[in-house]
Structures are given as structure tokens and as C-alpha cells.
N, C-alpha and C. Protein backbone atom coordinates (compact mmCIF):
# COMPACT_ATOMS: atom_id res chain seq x y z
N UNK A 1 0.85 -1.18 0.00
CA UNK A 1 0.00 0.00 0.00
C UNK A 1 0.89 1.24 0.00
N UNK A 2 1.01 2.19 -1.03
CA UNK A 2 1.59 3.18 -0.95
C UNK A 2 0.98 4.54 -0.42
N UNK A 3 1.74 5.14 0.64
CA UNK A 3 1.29 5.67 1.26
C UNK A 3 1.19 7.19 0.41
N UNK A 4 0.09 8.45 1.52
CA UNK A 4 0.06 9.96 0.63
C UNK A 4 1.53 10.55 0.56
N UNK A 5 2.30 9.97 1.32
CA UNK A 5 3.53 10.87 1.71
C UNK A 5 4.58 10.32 0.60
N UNK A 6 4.36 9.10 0.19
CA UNK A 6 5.42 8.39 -1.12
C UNK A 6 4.68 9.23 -2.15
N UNK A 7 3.69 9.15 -2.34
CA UNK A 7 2.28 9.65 -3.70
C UNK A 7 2.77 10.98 -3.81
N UNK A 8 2.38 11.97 -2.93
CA UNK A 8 3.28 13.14 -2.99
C UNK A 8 4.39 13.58 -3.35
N UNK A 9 5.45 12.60 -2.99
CA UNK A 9 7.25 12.43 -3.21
C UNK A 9 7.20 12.28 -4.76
N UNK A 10 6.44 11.16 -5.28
CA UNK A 10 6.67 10.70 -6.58
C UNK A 10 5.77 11.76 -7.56
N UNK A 11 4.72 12.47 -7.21
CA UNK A 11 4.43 13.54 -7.76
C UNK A 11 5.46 14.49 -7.97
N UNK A 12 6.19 14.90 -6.64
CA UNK A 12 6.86 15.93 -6.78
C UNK A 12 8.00 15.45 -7.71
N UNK A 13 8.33 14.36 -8.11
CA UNK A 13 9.79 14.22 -8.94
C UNK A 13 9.15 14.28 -10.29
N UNK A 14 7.92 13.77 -10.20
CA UNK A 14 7.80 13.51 -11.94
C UNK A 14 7.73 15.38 -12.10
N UNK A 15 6.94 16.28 -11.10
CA UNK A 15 6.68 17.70 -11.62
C UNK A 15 8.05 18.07 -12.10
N UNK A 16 8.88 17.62 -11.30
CA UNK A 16 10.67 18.37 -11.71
C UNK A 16 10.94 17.85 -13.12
N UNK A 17 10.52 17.21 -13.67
CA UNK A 17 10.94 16.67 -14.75
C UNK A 17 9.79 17.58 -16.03
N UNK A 18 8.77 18.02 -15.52
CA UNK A 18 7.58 18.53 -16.42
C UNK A 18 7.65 19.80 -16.50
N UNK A 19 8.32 20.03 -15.26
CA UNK A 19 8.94 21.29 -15.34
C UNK A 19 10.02 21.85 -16.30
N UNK A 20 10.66 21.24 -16.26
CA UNK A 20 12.11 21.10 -17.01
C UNK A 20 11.75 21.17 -18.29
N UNK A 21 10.80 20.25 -18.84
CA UNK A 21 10.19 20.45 -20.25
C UNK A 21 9.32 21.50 -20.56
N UNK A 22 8.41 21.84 -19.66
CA UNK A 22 7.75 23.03 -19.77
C UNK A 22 8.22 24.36 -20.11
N UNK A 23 9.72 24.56 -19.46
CA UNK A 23 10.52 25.09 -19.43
C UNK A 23 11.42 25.56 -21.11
N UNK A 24 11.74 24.51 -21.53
CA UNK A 24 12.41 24.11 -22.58
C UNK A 24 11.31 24.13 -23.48
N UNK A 25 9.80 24.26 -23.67
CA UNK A 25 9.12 24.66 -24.40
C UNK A 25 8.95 25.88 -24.67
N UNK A 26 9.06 26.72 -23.36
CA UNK A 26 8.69 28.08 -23.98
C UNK A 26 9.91 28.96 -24.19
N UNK A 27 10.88 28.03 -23.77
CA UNK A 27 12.35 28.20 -24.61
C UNK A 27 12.31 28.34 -26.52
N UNK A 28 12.08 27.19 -26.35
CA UNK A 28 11.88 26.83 -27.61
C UNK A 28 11.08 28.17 -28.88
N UNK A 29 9.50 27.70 -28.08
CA UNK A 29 8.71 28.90 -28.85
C UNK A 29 9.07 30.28 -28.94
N UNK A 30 9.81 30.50 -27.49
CA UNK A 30 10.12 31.92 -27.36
C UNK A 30 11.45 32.36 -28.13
N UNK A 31 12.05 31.68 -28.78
CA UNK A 31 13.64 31.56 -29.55
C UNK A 31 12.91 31.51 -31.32
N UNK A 32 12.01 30.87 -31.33
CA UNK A 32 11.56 30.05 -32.49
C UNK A 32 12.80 29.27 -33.08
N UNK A 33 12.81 28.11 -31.96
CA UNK A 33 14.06 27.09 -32.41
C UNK A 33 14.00 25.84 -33.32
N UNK A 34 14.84 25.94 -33.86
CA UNK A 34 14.72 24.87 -34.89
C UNK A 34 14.77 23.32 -34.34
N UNK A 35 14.73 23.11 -32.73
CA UNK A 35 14.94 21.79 -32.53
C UNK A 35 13.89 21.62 -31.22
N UNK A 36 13.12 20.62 -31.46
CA UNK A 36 12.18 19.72 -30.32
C UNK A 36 12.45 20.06 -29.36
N UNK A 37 11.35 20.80 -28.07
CA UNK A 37 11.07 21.01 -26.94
C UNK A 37 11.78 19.66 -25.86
N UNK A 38 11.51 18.86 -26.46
CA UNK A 38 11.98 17.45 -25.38
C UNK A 38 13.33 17.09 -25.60
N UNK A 39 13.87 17.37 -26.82
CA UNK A 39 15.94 17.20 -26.79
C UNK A 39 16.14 18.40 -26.55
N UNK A 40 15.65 19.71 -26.58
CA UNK A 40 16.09 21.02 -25.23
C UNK A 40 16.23 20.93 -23.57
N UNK A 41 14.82 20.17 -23.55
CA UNK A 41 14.97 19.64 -22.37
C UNK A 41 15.74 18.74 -21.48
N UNK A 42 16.33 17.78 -22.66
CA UNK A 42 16.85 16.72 -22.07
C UNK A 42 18.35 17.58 -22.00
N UNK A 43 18.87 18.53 -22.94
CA UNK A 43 19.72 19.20 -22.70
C UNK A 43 20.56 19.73 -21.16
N UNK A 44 18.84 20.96 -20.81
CA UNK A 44 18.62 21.42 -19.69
C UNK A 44 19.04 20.21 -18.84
N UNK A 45 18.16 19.46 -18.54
CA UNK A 45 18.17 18.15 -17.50
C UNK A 45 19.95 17.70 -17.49
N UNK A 46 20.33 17.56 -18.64
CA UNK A 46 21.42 16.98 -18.63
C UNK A 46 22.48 17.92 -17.65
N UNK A 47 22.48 19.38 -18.03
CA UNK A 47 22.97 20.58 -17.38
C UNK A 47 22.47 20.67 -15.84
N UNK A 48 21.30 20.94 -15.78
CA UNK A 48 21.10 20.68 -14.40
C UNK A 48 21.82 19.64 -13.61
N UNK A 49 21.50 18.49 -13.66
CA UNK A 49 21.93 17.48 -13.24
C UNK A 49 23.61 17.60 -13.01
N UNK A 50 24.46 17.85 -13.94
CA UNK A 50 25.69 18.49 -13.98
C UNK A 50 26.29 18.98 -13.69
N UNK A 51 26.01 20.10 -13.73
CA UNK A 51 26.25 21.07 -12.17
C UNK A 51 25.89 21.19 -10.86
N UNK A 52 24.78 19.94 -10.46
CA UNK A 52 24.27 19.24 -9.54
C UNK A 52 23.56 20.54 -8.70
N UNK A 53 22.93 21.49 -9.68
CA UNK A 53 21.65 22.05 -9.32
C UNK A 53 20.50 21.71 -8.82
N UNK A 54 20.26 20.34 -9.81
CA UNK A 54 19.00 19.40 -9.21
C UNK A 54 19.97 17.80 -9.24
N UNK A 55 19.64 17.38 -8.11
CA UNK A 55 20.39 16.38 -7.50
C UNK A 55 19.37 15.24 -8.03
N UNK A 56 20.67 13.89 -8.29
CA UNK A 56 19.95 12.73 -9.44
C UNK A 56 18.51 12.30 -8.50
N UNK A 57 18.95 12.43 -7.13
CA UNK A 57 17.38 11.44 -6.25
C UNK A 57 16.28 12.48 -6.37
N UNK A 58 16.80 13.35 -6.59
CA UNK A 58 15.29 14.28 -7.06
C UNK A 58 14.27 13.61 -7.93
N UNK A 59 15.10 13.53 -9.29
CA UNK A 59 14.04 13.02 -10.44
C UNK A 59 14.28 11.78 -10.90
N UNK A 60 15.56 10.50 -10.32
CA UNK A 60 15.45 9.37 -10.57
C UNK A 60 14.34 8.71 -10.26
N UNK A 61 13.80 8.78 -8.87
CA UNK A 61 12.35 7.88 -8.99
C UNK A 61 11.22 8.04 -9.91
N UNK A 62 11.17 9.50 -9.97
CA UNK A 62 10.22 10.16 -10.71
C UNK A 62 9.99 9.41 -12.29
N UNK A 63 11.29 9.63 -12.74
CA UNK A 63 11.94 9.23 -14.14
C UNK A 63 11.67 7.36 -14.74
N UNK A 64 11.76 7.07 -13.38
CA UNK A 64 11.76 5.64 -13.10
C UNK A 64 10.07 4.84 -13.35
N UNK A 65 9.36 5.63 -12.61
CA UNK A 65 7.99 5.59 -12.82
C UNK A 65 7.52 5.71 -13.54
N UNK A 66 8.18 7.00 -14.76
CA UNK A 66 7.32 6.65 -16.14
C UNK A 66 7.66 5.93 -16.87
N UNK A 67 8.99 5.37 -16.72
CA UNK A 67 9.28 4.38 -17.75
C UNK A 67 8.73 3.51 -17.42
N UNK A 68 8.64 3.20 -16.23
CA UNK A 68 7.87 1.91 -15.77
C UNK A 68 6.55 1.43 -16.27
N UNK A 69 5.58 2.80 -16.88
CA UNK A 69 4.10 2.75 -16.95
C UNK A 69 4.71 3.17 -18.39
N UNK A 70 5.56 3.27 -19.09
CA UNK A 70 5.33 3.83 -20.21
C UNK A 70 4.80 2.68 -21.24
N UNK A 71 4.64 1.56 -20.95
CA UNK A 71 3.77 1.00 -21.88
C UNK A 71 2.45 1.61 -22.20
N UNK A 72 1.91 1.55 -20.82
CA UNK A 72 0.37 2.56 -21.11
C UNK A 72 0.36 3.35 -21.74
N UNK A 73 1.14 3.86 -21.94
CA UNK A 73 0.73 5.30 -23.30
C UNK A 73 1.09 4.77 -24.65
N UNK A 74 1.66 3.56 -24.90
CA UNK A 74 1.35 3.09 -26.12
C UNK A 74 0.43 2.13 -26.82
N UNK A 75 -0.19 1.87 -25.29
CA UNK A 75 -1.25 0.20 -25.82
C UNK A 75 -2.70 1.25 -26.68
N UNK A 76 -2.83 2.56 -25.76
CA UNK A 76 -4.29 3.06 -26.95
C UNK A 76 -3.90 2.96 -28.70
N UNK A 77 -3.15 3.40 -28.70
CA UNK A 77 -2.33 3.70 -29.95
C UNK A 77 -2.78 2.63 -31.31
N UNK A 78 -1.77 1.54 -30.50
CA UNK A 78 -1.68 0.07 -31.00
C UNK A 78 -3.07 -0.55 -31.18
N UNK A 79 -4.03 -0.57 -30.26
CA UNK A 79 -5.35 -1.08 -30.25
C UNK A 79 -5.82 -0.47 -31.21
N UNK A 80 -5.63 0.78 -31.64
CA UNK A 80 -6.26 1.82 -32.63
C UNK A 80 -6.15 1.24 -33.61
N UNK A 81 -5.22 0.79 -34.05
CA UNK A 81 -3.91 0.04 -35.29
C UNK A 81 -5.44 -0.99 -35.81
């Protein structure tokens, strides 16, 4: 049983990560850049992380969790198929 206080934790890592892209979007739009919001981001992330601004246990669980579920966002897709 996972508790509100893990639920919360793992919210808060995935936000650091949505952030980061959110971020790198209006980068993006606001530059009018020739390259994808999400390899800006992963840029950023990479930099952050780097200079150990945002520390890896911040957004490793976070990061961890969606890969974990990231099947679900491809089974609608496929069924569509």
C-alpha cells in the first residue's frame, strides 16, 4: 500500500521533470528554435543534473515511474492500429 507521503514524493519528482520540459518549451517557442522542446529539455536536464543544481534522487524515482508505466501510453495507440 503506498502511502500519501510516497504519492506526494513521486508527484513531486515527476513535476521536476515537467517542469524542465515546460521550461524548454517556452524556450523553444520563445527563440523560435529549430529543434524539439523534449531534446532542449533533455539538454537542460542533462545541465542541471551536472552542475548538480538538481540532485539525481530528485528526479530518478520520478523518471523511473514513467518508464515503468510507459507501456500505457502506447497500448491506446496500438489497439487503434
Amino acid at each position: 500500500m503506498i502511502t500519501f507521503q510516497q504519492m506526494f514524493r513521486n508527484i513531486q519528482r515527476i513535476a521536476w521533470i515537467m517542469m524542465v520540459w515546460a521550461g524548454a518549451y517556452i524556450v523553444q517557442q520563445g527563440l523560435n528554435l529549430p529543434i524539439a522542446s523534449g531534446v532542449l529539455g533533455f539538454f537542460i536536464m542533462l545541465t542541471l543534473l551536472h552542475v548538480q543544481y538538481l540532485p539525481l534522487a530528485q528526479v530518478e524515482q520520478g523518471a523511473d515511474l514513467l518508464l515503468a508505466e510507459l507501456l500505457l501510453f502506447f497500448i491506446p495507440p496500438v489497439v487503434g492500429i
